[in-house]
N, C-alpha and C. Protein backbone atom coordinates (compact mmCIF):
# COMPACT_ATOMS: atom_id res chain seq x y z
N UNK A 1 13.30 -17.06 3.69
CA UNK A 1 13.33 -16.33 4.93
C UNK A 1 11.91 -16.26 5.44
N UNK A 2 11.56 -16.49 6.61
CA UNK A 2 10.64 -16.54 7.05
C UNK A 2 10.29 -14.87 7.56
N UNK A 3 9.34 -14.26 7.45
CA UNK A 3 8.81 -13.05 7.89
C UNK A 3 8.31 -13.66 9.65
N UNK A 4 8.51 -12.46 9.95
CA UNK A 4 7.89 -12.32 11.50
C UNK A 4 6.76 -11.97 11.58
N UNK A 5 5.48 -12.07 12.47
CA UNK A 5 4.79 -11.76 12.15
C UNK A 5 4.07 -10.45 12.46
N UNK A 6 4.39 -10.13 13.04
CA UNK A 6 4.48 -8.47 12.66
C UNK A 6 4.57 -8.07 11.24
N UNK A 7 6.15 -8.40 10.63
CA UNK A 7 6.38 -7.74 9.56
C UNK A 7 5.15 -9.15 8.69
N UNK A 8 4.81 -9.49 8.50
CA UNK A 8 3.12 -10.47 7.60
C UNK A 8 2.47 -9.73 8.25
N UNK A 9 2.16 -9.02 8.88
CA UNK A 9 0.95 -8.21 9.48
C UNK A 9 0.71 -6.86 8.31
N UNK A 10 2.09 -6.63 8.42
CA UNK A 10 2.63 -4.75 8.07
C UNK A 10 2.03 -4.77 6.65
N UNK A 11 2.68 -6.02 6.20
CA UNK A 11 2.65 -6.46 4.70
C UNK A 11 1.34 -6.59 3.94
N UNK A 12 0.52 -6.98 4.99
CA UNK A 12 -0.60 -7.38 4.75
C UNK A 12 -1.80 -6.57 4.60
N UNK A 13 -1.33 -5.38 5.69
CA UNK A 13 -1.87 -4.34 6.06
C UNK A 13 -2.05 -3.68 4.48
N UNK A 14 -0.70 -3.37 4.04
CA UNK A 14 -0.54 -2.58 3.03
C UNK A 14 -1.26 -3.30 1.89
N UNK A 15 -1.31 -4.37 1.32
CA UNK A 15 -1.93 -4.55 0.46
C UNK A 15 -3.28 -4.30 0.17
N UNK A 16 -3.87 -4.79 1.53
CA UNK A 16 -5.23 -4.39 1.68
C UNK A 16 -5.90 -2.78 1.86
N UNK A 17 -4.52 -1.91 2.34
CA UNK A 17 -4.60 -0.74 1.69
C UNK A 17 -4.71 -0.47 0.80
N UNK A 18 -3.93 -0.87 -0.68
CA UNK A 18 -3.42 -0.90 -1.60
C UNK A 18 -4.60 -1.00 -2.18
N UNK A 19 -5.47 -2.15 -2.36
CA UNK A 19 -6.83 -2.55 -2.95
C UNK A 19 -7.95 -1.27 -2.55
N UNK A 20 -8.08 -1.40 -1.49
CA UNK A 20 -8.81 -0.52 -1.01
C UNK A 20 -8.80 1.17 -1.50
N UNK A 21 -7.70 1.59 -1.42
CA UNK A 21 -7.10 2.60 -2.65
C UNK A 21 -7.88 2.80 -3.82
N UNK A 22 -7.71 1.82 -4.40
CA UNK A 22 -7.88 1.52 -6.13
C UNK A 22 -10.03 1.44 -5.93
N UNK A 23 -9.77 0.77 -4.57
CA UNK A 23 -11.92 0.51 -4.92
C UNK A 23 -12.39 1.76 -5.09
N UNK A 24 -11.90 2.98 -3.73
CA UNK A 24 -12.32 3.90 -3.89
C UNK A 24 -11.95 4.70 -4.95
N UNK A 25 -11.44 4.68 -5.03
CA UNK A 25 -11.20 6.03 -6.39
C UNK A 25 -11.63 5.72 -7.65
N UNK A 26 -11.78 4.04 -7.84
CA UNK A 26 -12.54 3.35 -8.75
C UNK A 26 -14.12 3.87 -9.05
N UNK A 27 -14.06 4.11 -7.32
CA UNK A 27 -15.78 4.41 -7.89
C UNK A 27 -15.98 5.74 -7.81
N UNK A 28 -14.97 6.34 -7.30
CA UNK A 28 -15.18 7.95 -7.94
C UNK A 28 -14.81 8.08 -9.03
N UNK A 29 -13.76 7.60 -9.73
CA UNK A 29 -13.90 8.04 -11.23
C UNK A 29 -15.25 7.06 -11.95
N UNK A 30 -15.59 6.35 -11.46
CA UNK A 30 -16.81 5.41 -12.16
C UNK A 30 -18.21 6.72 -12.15
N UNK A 31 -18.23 7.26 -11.09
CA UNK A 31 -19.36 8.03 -11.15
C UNK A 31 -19.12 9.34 -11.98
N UNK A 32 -17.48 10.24 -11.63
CA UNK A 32 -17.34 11.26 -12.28
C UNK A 32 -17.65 11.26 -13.76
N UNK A 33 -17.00 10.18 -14.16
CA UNK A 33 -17.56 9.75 -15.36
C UNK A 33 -18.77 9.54 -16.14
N UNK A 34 -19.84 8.84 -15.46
CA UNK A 34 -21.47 8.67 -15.51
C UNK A 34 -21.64 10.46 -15.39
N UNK A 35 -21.28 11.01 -14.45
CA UNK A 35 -22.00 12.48 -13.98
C UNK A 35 -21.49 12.94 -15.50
N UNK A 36 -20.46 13.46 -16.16
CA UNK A 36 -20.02 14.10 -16.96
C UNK A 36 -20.59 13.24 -18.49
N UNK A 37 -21.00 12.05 -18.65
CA UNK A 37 -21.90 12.05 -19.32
C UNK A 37 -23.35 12.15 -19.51
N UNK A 38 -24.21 12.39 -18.21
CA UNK A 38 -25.19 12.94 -17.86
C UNK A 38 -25.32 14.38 -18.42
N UNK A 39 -24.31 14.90 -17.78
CA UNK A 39 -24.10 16.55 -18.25
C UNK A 39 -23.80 16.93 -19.46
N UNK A 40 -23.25 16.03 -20.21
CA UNK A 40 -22.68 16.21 -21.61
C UNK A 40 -24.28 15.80 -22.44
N UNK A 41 -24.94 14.98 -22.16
CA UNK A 41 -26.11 15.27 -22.82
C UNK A 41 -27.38 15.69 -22.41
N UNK A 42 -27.03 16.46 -21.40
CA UNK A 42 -28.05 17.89 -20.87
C UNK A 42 -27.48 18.68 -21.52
N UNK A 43 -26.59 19.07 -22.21
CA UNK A 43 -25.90 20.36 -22.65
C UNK A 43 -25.52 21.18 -21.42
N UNK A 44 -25.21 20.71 -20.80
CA UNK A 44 -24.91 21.35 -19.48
C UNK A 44 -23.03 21.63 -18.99
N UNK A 45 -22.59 22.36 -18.35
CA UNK A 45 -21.12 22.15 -17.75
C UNK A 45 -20.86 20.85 -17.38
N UNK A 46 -19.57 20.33 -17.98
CA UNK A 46 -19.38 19.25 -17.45
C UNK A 46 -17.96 19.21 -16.98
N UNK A 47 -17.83 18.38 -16.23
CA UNK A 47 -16.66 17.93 -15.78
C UNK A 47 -15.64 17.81 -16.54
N UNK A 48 -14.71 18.50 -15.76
CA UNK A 48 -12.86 18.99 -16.62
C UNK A 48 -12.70 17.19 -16.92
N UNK A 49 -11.29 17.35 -18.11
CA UNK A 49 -10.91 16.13 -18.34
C UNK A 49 -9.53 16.03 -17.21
N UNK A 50 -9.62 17.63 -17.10
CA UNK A 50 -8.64 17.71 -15.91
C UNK A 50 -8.69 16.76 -14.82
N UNK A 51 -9.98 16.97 -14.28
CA UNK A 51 -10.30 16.40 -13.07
C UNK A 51 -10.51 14.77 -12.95
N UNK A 52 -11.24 14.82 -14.33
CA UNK A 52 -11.53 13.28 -14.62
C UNK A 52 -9.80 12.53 -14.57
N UNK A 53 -9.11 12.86 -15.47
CA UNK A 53 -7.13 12.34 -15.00
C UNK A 53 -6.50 12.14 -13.75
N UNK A 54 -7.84 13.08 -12.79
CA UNK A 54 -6.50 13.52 -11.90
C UNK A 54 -7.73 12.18 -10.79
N UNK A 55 -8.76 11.90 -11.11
CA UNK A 55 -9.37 10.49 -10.22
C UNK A 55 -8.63 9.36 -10.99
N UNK A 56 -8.45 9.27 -12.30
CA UNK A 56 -7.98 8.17 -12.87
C UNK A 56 -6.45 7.99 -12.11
N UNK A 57 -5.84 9.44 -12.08
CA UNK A 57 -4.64 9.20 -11.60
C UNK A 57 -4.42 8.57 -9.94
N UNK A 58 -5.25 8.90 -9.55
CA UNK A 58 -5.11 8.93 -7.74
C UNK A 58 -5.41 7.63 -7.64
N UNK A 59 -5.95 6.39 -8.41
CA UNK A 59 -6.37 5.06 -8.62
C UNK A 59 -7.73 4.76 -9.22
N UNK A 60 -8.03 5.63 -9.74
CA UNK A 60 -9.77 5.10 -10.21
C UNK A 60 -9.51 4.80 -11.78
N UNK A 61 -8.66 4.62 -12.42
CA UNK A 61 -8.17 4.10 -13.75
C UNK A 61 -9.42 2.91 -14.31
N UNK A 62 -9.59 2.15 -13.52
CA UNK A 62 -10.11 0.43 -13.43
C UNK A 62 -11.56 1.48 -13.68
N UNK A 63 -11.96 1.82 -12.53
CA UNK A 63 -13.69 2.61 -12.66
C UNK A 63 -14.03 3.57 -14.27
N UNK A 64 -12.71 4.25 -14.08
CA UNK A 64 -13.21 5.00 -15.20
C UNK A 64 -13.36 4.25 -16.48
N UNK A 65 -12.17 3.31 -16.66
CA UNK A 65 -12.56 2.08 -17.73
C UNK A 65 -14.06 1.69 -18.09
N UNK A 66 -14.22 1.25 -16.59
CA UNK A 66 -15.39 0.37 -16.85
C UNK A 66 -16.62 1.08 -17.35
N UNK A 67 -16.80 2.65 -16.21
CA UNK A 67 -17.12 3.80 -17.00
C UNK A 67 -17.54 3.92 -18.08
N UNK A 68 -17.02 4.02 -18.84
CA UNK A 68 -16.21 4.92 -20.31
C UNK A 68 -16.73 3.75 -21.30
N UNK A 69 -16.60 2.59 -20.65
CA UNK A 69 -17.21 1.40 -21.87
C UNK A 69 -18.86 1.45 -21.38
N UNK A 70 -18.71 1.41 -20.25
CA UNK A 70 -20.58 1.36 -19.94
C UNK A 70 -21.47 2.29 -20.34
N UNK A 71 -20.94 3.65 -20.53
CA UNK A 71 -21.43 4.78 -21.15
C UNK A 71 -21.13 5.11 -22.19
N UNK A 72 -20.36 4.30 -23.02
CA UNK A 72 -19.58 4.68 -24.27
C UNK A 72 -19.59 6.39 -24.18
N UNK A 73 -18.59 6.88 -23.35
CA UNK A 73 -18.12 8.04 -22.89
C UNK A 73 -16.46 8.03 -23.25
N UNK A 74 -15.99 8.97 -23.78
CA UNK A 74 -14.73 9.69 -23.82
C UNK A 74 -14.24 8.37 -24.77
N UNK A 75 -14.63 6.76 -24.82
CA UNK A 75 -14.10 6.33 -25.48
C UNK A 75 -12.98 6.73 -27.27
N UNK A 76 -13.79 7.90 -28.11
CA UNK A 76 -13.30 8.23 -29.20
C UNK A 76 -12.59 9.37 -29.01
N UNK A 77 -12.52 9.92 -28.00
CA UNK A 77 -11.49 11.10 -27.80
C UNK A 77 -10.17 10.72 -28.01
N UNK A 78 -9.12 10.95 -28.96
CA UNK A 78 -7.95 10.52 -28.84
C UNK A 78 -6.86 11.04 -27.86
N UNK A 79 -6.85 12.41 -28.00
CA UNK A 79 -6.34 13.02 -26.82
C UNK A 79 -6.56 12.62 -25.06
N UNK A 80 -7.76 12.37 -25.15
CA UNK A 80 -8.48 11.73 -23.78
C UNK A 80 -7.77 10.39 -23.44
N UNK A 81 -7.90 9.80 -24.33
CA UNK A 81 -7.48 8.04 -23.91
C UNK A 81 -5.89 8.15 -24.32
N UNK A 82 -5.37 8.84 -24.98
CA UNK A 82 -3.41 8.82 -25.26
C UNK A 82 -3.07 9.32 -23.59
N UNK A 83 -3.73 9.84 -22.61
CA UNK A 83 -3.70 10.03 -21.23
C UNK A 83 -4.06 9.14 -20.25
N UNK A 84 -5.47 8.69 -20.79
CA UNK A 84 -5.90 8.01 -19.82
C UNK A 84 -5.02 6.75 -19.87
N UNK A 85 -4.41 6.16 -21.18
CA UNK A 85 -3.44 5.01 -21.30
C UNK A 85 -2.53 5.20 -20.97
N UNK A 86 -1.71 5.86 -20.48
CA UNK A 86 -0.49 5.95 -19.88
C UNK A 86 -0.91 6.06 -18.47
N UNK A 87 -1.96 6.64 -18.21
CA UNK A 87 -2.44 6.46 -16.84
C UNK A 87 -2.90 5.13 -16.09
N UNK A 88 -3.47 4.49 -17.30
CA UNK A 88 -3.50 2.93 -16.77
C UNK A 88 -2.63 2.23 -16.84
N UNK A 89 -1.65 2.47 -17.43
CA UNK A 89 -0.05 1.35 -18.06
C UNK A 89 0.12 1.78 -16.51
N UNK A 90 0.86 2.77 -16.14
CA UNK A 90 1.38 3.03 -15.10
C UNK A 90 0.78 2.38 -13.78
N UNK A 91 -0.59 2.33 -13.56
CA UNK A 91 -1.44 1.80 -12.45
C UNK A 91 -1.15 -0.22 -12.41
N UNK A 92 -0.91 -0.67 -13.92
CA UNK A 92 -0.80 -2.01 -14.21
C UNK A 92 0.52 -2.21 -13.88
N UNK A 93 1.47 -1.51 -13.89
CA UNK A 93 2.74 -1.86 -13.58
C UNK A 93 3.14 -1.63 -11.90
N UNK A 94 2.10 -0.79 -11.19
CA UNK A 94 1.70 -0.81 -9.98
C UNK A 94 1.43 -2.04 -9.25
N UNK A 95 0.48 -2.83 -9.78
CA UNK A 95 -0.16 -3.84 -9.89
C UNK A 95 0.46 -4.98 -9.79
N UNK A 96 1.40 -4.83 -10.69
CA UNK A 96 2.19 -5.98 -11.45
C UNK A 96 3.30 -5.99 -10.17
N UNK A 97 3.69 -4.83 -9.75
CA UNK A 97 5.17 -4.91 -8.48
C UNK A 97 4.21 -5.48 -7.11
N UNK A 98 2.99 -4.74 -6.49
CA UNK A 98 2.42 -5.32 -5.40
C UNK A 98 1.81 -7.00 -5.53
N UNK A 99 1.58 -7.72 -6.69
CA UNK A 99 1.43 -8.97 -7.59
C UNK A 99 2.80 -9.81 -7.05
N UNK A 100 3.32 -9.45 -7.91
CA UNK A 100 5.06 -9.66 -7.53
C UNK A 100 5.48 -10.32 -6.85
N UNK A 101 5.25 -8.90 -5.63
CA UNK A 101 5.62 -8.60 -4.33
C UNK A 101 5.19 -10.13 -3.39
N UNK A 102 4.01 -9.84 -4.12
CA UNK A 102 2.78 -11.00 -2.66
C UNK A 102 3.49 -12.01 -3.22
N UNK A 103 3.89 -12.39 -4.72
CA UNK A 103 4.07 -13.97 -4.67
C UNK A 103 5.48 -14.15 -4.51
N UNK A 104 6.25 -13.17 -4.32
CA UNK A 104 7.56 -13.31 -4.07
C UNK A 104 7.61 -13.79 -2.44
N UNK A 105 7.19 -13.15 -1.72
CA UNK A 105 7.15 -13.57 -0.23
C UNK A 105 6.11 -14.66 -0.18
N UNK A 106 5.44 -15.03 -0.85
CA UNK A 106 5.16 -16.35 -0.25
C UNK A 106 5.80 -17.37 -0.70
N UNK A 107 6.72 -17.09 -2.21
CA UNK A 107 7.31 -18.37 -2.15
C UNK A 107 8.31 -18.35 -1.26
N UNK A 108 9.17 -17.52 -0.62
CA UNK A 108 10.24 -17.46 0.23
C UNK A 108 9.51 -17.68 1.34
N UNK A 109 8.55 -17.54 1.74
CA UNK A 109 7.42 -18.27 2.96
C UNK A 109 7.73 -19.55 2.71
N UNK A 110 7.43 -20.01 1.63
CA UNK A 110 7.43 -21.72 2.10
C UNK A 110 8.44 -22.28 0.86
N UNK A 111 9.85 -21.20 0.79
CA UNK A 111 10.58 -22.16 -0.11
C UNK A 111 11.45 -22.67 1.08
N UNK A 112 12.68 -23.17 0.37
CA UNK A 112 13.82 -23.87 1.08
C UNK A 112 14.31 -23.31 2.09
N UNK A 113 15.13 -21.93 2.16
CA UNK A 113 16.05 -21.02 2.65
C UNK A 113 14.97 -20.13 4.03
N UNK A 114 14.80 -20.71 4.90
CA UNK A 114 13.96 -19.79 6.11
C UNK A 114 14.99 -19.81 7.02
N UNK A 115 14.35 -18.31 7.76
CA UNK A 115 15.52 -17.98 9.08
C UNK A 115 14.63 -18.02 10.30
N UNK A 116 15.31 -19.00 11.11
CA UNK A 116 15.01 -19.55 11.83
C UNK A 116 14.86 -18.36 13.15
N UNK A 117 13.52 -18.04 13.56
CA UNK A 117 13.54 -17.18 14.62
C UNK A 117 13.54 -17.45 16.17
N UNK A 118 13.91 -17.29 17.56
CA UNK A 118 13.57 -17.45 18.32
C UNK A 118 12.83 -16.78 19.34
N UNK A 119 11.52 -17.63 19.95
CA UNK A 119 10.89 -16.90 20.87
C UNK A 119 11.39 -16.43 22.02
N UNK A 120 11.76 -15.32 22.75
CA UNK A 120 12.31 -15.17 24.06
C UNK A 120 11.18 -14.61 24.67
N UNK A 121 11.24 -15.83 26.02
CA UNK A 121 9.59 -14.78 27.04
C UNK A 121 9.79 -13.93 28.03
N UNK A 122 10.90 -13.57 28.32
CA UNK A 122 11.06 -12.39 29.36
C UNK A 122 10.71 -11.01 27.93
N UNK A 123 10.86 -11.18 26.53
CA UNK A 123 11.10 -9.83 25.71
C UNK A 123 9.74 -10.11 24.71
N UNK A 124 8.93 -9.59 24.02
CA UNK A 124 8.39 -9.68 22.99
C UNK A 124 9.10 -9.94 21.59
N UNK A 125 10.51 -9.67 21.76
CA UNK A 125 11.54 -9.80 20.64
C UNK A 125 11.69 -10.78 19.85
N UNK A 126 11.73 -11.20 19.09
CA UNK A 126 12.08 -12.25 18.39
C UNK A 126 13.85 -11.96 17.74
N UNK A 127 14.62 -12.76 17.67
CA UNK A 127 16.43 -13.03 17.97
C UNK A 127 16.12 -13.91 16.49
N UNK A 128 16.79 -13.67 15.50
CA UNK A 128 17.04 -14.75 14.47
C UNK A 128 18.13 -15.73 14.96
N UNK A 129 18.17 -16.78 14.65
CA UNK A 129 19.16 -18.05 15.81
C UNK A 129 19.56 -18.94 14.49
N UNK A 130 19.08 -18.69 13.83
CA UNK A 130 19.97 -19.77 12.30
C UNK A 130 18.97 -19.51 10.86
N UNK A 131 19.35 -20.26 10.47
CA UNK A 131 18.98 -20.71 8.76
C UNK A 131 18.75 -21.97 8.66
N UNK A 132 17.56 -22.22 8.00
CA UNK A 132 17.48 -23.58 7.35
C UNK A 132 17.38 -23.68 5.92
N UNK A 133 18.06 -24.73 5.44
CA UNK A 133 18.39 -24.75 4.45
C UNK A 133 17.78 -26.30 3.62
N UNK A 134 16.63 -26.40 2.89
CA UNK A 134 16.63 -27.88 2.46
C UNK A 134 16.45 -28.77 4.04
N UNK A 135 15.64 -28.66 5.13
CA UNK A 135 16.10 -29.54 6.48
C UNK A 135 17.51 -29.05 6.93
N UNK A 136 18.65 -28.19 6.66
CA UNK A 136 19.58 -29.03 7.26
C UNK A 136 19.78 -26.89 7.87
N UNK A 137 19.88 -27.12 9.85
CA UNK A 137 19.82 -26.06 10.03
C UNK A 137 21.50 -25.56 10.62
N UNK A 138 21.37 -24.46 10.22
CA UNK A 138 22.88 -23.47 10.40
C UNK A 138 22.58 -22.44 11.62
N UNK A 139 22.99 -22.44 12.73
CA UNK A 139 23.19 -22.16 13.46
C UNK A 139 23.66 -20.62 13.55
N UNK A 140 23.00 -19.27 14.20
CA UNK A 140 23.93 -18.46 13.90
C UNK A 140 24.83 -18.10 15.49
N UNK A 141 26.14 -18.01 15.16
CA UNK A 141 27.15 -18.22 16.49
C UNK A 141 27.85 -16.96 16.67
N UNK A 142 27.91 -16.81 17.74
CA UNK A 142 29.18 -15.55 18.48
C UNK A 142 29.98 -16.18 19.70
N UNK A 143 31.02 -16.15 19.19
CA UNK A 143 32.19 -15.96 19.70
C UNK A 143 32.16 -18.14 20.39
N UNK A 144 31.80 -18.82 18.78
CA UNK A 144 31.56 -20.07 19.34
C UNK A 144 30.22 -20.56 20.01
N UNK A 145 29.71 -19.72 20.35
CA UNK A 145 28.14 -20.04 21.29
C UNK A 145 26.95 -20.13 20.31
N UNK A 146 26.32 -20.50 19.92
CA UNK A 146 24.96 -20.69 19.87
C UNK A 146 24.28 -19.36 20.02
N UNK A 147 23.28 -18.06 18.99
CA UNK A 147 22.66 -17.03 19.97
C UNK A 147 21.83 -17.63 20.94
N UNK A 148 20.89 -18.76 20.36
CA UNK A 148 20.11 -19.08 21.23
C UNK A 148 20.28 -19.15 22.56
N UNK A 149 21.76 -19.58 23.04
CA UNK A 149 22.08 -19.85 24.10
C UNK A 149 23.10 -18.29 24.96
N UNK A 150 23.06 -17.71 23.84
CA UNK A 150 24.12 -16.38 24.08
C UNK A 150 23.33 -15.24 24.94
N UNK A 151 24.00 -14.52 26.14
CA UNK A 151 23.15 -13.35 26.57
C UNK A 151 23.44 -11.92 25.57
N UNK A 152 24.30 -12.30 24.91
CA UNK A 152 24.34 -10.89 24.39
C UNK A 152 24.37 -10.85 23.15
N UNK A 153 23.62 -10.11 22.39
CA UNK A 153 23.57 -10.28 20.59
C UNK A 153 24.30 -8.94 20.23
N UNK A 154 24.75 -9.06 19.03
CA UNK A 154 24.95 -7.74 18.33
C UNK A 154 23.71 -7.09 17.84
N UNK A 155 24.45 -5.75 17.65
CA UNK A 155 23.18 -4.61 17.28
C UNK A 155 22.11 -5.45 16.18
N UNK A 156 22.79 -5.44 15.49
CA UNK A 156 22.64 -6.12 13.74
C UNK A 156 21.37 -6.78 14.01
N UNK A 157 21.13 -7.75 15.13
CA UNK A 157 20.52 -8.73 14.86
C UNK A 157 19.09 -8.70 15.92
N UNK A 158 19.44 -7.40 16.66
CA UNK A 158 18.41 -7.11 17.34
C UNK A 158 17.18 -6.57 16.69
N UNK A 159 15.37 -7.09 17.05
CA UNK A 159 14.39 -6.39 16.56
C UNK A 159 13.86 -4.90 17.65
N UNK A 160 13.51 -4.16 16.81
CA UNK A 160 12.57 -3.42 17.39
C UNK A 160 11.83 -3.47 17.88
N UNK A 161 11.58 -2.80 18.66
CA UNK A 161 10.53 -3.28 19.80
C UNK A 161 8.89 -2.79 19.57
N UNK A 162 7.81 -3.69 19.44
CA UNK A 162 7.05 -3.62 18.84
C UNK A 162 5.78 -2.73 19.54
């Protein structure tokens, strides 16, 4: 099935949300981390493990990693990391569906089975008008007609207006 491009826009949008997500909070837990080992050997207050979970949780998992090995920080805490690992399993399986996701639509981007859209220039709309299949295209019909050639579509098949 071919995406419209709008919806490759939407899609696209989000991923690059998605990343963008993970940078920032990456580097807030990257620093909360550095700060709370700063403070931990000032003898000073340091930063909750509360707080530190709750950046790992929001997406900084990846930062605090990198963190945590660069400072050899919180690494031997067992309690600390039996959290922080379920906090990263969960972020990887995040990962793994938006991963997925991207290579799932692009192989249906350029596999066999695309739906064939049509441009109409009086509407910004785009009308799906068939299927192609392997080269060989299927037509979608009402009442015998062709949409392409039809003035009137069903609900079903109408887009939103952008």
């Amino acid at each position: 099935m071919t995406l419209s491009p709008a919806a490759w826009g939407a899609f696209d949008t989000a991923v690059r949300v998605f990343v963008a997500w993970q940078v920032v909070w990456g580097l807030a837990a990257f620093v909360s981390v550095w700060r709370d080992k700063v403070l931990a050997s000032g003898g000073r207050r340091r930063i909750s493990e509360r707080t530190l979970h709750h950046t790992e949780a929001w997406g900084g998992w990846l930062g605090s990693l990198v963190a945590q090995q660069v400072f050899q920080h919180k690494t031997h805490k067992t309690s600390y990391q039996r959290t922080f690992q379920v906090i990263a399993v969960l972020w990887l399986m995040a990962w793994a569906a938006v991963v997925g996701l991207t290579a799932r639509a692009r192989s249906v981007e350029g596999g066999d089975l695309q739906l064939i859209w049509s441009e109409q220039s009086e509407s910004p709309r785009s009308t799906p008008v068939g299927v192609e299949y392997k080269g060989v295209l299927l037509t979608l019909q009402q009442n015998g007609i062709p949409l392409s050639e039809s003035t009137h579509q069903p609900d079903y098949l109408k887009m939103p207006a952008i």
